[in-house]
Structures are given as structure tokens and as C-alpha cells.
PDB file of N, CA and C in Angstrom:
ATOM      1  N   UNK A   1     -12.062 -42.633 -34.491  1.00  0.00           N
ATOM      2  CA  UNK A   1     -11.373 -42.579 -33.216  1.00  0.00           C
ATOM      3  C   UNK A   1     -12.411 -42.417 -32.107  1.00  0.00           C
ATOM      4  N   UNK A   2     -12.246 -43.248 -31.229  1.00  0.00           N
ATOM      5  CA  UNK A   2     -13.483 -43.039 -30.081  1.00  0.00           C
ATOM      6  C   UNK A   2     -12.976 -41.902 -29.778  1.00  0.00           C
ATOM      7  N   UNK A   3     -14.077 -41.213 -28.529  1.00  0.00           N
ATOM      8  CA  UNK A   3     -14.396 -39.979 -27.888  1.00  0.00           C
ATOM      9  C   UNK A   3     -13.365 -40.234 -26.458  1.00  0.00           C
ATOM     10  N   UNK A   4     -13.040 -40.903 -26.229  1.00  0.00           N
ATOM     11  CA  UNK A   4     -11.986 -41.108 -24.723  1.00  0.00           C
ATOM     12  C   UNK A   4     -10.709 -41.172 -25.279  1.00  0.00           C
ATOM     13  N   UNK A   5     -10.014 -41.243 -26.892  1.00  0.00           N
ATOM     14  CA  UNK A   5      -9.261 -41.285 -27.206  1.00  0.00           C
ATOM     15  C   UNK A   5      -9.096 -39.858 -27.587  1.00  0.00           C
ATOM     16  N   UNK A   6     -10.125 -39.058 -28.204  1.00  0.00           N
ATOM     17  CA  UNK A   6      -9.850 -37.862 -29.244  1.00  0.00           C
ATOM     18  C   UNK A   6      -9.643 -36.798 -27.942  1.00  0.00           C
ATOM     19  N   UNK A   7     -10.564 -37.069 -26.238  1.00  0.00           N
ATOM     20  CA  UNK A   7     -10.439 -36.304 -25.009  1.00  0.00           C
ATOM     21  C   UNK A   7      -9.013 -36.781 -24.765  1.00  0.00           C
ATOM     22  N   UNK A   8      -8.256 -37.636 -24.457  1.00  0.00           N
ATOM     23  CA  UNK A   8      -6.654 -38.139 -24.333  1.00  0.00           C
ATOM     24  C   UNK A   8      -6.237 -37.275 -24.743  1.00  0.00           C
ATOM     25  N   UNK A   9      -5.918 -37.486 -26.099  1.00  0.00           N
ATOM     26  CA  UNK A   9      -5.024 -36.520 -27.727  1.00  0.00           C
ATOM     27  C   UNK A   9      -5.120 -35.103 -27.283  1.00  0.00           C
ATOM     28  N   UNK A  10      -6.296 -34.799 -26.572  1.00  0.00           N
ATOM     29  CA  UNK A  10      -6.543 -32.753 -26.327  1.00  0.00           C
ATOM     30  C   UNK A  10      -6.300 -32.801 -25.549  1.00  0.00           C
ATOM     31  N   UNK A  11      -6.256 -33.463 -23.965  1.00  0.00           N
ATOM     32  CA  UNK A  11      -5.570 -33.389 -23.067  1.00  0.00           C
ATOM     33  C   UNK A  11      -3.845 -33.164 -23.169  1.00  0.00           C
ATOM     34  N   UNK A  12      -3.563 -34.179 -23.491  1.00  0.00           N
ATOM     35  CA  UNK A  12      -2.070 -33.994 -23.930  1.00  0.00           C
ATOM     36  C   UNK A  12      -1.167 -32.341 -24.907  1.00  0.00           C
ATOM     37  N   UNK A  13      -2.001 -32.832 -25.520  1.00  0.00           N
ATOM     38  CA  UNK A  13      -1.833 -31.262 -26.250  1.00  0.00           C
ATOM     39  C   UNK A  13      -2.118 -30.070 -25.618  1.00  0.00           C
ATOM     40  N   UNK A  14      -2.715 -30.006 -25.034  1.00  0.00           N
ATOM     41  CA  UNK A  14      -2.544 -28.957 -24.224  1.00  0.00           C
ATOM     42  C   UNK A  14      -1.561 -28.601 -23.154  1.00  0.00           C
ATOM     43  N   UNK A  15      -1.374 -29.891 -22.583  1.00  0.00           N
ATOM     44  CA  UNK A  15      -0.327 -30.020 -21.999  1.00  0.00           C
ATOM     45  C   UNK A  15       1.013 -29.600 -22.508  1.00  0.00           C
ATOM     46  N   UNK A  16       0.939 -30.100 -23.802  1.00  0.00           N
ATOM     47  CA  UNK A  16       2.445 -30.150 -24.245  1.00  0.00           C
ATOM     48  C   UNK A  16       2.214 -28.278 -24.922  1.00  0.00           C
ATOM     49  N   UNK A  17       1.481 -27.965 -24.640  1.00  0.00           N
ATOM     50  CA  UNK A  17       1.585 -26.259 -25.668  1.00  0.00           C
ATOM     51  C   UNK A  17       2.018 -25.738 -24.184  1.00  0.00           C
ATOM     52  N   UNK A  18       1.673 -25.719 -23.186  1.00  0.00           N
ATOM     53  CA  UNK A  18       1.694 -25.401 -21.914  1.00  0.00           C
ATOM     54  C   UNK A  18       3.126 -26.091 -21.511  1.00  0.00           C
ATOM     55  N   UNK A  19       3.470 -26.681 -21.701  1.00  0.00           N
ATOM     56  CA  UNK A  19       5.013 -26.896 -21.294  1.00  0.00           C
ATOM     57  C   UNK A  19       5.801 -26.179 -22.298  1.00  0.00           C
ATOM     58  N   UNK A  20       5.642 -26.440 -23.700  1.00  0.00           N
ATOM     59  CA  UNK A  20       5.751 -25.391 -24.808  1.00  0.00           C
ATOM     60  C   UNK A  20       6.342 -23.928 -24.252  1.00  0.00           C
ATOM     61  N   UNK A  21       5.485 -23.426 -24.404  1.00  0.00           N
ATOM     62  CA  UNK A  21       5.032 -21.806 -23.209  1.00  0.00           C
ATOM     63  C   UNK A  21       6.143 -21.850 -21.976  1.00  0.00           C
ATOM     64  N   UNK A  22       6.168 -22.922 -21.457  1.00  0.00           N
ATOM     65  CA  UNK A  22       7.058 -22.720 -20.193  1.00  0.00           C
ATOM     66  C   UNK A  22       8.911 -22.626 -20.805  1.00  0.00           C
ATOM     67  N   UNK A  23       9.194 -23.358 -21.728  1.00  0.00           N
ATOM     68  CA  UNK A  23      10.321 -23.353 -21.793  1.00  0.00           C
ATOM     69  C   UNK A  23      10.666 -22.346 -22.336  1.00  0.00           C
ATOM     70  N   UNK A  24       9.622 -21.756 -23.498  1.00  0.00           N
ATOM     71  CA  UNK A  24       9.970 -20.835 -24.849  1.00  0.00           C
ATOM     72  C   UNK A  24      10.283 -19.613 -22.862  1.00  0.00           C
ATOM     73  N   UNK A  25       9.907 -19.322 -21.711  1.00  0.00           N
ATOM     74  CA  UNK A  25       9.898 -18.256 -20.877  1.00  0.00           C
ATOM     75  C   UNK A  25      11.250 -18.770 -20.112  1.00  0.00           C
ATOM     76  N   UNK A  26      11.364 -20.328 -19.950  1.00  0.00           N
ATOM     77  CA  UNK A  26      12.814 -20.349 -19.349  1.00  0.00           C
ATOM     78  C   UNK A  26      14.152 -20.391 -20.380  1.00  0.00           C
ATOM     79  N   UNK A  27      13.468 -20.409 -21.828  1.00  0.00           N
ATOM     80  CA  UNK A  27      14.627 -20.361 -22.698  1.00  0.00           C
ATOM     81  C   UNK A  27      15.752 -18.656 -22.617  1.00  0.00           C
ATOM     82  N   UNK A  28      14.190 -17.859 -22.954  1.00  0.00           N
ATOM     83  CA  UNK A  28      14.213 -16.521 -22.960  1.00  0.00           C
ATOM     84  C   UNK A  28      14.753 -15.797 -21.479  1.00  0.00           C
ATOM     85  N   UNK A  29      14.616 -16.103 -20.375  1.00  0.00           N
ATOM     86  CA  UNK A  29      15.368 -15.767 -19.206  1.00  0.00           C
ATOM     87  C   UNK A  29      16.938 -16.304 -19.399  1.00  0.00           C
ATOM     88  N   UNK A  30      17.265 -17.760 -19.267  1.00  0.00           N
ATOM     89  CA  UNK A  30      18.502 -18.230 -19.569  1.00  0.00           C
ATOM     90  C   UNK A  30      19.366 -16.849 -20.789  1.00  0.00           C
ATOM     91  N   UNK A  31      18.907 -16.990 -21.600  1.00  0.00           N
ATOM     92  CA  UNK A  31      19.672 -16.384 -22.810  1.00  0.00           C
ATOM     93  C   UNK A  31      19.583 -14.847 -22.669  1.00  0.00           C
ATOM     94  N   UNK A  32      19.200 -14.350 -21.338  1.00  0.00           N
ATOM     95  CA  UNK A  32      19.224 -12.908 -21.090  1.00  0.00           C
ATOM     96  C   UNK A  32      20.693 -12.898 -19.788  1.00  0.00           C
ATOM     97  N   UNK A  33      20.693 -13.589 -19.006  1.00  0.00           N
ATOM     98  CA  UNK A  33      21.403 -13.364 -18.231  1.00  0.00           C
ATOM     99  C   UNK A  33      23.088 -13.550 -18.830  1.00  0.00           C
ATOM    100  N   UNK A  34      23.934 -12.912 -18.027  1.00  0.00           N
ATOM    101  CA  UNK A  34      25.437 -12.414 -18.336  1.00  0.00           C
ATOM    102  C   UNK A  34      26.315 -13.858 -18.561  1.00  0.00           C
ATOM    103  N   UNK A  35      26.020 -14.841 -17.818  1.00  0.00           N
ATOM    104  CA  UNK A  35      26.883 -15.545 -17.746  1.00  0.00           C
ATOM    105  C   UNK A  35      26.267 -17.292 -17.650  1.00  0.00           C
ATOM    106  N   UNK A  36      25.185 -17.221 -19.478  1.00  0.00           N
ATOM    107  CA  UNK A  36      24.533 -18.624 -19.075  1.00  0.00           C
ATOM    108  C   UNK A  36      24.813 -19.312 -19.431  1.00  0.00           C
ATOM    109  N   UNK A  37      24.382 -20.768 -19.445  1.00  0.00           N
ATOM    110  CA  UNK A  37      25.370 -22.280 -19.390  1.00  0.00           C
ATOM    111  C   UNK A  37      24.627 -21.970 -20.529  1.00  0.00           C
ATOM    112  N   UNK A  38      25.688 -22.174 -21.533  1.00  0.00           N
ATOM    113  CA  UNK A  38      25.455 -22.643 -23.281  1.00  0.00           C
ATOM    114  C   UNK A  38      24.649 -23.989 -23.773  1.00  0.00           C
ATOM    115  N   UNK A  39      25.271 -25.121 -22.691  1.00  0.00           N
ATOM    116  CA  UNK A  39      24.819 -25.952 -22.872  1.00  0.00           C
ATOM    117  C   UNK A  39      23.364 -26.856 -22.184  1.00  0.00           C
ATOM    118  N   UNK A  40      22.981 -25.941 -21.034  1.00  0.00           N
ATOM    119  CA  UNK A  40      22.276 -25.946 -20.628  1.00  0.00           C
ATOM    120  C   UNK A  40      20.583 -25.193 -21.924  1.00  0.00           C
ATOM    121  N   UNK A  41      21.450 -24.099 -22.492  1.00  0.00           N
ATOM    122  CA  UNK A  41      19.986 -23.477 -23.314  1.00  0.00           C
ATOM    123  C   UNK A  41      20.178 -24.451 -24.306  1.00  0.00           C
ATOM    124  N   UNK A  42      20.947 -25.266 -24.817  1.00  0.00           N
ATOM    125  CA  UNK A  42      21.022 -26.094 -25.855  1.00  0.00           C
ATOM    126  C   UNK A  42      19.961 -27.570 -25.673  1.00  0.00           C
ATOM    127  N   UNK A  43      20.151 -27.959 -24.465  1.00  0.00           N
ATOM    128  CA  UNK A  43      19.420 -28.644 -24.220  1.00  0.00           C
ATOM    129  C   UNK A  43      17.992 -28.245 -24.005  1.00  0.00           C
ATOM    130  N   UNK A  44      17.361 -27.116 -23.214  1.00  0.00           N
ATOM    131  CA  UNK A  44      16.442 -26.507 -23.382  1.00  0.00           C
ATOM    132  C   UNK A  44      15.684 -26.392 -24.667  1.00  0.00           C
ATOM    133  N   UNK A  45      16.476 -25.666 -25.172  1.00  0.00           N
ATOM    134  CA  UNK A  45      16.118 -25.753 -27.196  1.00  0.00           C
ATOM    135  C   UNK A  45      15.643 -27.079 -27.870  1.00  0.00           C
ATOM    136  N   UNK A  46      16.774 -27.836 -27.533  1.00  0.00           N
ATOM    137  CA  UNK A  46      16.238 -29.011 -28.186  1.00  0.00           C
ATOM    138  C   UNK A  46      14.879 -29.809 -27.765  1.00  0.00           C
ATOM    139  N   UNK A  47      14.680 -29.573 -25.982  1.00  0.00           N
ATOM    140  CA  UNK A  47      13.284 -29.953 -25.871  1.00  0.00           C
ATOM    141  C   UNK A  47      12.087 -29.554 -26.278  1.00  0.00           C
ATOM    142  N   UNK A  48      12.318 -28.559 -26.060  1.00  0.00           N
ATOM    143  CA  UNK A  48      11.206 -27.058 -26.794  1.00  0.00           C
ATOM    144  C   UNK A  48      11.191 -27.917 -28.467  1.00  0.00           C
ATOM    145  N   UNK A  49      11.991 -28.190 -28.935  1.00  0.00           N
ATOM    146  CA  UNK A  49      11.333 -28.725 -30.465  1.00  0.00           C
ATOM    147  C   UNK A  49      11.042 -29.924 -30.605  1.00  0.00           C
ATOM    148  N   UNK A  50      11.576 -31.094 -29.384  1.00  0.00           N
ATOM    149  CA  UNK A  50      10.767 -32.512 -29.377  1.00  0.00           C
ATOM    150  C   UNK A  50       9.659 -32.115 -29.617  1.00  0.00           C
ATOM    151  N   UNK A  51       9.312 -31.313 -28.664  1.00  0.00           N
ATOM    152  CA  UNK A  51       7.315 -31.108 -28.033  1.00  0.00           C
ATOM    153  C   UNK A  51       7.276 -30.380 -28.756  1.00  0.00           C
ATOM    154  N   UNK A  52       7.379 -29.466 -29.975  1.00  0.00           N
ATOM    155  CA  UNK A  52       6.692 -28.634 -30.733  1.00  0.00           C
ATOM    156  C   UNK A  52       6.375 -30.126 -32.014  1.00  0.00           C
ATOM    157  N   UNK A  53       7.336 -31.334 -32.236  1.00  0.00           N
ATOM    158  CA  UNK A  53       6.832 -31.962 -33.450  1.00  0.00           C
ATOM    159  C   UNK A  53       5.862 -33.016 -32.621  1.00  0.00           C
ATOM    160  N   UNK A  54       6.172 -32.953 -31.196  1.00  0.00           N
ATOM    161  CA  UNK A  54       4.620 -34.225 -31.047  1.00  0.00           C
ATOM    162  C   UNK A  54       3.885 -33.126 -31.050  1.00  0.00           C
ATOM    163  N   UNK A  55       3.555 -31.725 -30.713  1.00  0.00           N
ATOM    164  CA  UNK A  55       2.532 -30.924 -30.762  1.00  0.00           C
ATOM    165  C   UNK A  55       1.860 -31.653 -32.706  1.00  0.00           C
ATOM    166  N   UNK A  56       2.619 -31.509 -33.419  1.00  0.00           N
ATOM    167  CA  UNK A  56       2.469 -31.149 -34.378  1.00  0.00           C
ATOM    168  C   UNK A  56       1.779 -32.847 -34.852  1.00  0.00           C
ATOM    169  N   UNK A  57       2.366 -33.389 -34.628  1.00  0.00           N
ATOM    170  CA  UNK A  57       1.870 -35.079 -34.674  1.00  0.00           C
ATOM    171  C   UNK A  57       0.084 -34.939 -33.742  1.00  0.00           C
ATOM    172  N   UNK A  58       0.457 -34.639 -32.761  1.00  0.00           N
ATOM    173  CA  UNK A  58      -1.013 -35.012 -32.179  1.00  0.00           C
ATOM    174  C   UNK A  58      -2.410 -33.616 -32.917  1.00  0.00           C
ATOM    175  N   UNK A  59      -1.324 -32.738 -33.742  1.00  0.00           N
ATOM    176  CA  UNK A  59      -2.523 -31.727 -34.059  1.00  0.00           C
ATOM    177  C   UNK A  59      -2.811 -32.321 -35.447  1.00  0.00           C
ATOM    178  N   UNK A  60      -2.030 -33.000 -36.195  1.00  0.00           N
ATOM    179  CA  UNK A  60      -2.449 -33.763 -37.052  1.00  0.00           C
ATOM    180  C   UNK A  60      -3.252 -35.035 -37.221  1.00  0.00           C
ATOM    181  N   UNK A  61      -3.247 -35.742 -35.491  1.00  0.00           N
ATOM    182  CA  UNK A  61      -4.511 -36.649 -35.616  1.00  0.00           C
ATOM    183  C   UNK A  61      -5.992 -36.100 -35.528  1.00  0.00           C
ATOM    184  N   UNK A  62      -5.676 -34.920 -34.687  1.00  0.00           N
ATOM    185  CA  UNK A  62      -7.128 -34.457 -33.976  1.00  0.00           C
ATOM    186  C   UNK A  62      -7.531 -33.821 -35.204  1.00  0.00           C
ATOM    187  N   UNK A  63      -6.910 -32.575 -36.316  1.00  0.00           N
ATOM    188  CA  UNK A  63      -7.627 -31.718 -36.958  1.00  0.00           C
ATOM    189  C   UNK A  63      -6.931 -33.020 -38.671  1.00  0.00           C
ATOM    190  N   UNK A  64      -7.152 -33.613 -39.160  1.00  0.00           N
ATOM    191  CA  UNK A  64      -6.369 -33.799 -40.605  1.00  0.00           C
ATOM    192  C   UNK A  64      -6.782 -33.135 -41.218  1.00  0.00           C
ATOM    193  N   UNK A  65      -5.876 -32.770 -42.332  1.00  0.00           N
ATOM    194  CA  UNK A  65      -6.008 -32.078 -43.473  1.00  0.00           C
ATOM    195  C   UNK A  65      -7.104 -32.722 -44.484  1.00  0.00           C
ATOM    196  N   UNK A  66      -8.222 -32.089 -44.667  1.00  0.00           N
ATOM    197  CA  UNK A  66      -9.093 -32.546 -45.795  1.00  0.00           C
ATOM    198  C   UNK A  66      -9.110 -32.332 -46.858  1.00  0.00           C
ATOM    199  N   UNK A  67      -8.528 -32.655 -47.980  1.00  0.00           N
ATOM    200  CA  UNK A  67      -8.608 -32.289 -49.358  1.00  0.00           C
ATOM    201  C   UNK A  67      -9.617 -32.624 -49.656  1.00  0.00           C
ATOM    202  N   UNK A  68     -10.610 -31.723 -50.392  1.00  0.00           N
ATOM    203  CA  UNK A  68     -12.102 -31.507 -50.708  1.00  0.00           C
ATOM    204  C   UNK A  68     -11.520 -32.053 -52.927  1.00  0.00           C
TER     205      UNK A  68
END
């Protein structure tokens, strides 16, 4: 993988842990208050785990698993 591709892939990822981080704090506010839209944290939730499996896709190009 060139070096402007593998800087892309860590850019992004970071990004996406950092948006990550942001929702897991607007999930956790939503689901504290008295009277929150159900379907609103539902949707929340579900984004929070798009971006946790591309997290998981792009941490699998950058680091692969090496079986020795």
C-alpha cells in the first residue's frame, strides 16, 4: 500500500474514533434526560455502530493480523 494511501486510512480513522467519542457523549446525554426521543437515540446507536465496523475495517487494513 503506498504511503499517501496508508496517511488517508489514519486520517480517516481517526476521524471516525473522534466522531465515535462524540456520539458514544451525545448518546449518553440523550438517554439521561426525562423525556428523550426513543427514536432519535435509536438512530444515534445505530450510527455509533456503522463507524465502529468501518473503524474496524480500516483498522484491519492498516494493522493485519499476522499469523507467524
Amino acid at each position: 500500500m503506498a504511503e499517501m494511501e496508508i496517511d488517508a486510512l489514519r486520517m480517516e480513522l481517526a476521524q471516525l474514533r473522534q466522531e465515535h467519542r462524540d456520539l458514544d457523549v451525545a448518546v449518553e446525554a440523550l438517554a439521561t434526560t426525562s423525556n428523550h426521543d426513543v427514536l432519535q437515540l435509536q438512530r444515534l446507536k445505530k450510527k455509533k455502530l456503522m463507524i465502529k465496523d468501518r473503524i474496524s475495517v480500516l483498522e484491519d487494513q492498516l494493522f493485519p493480523d499476522i499469523i507467524a
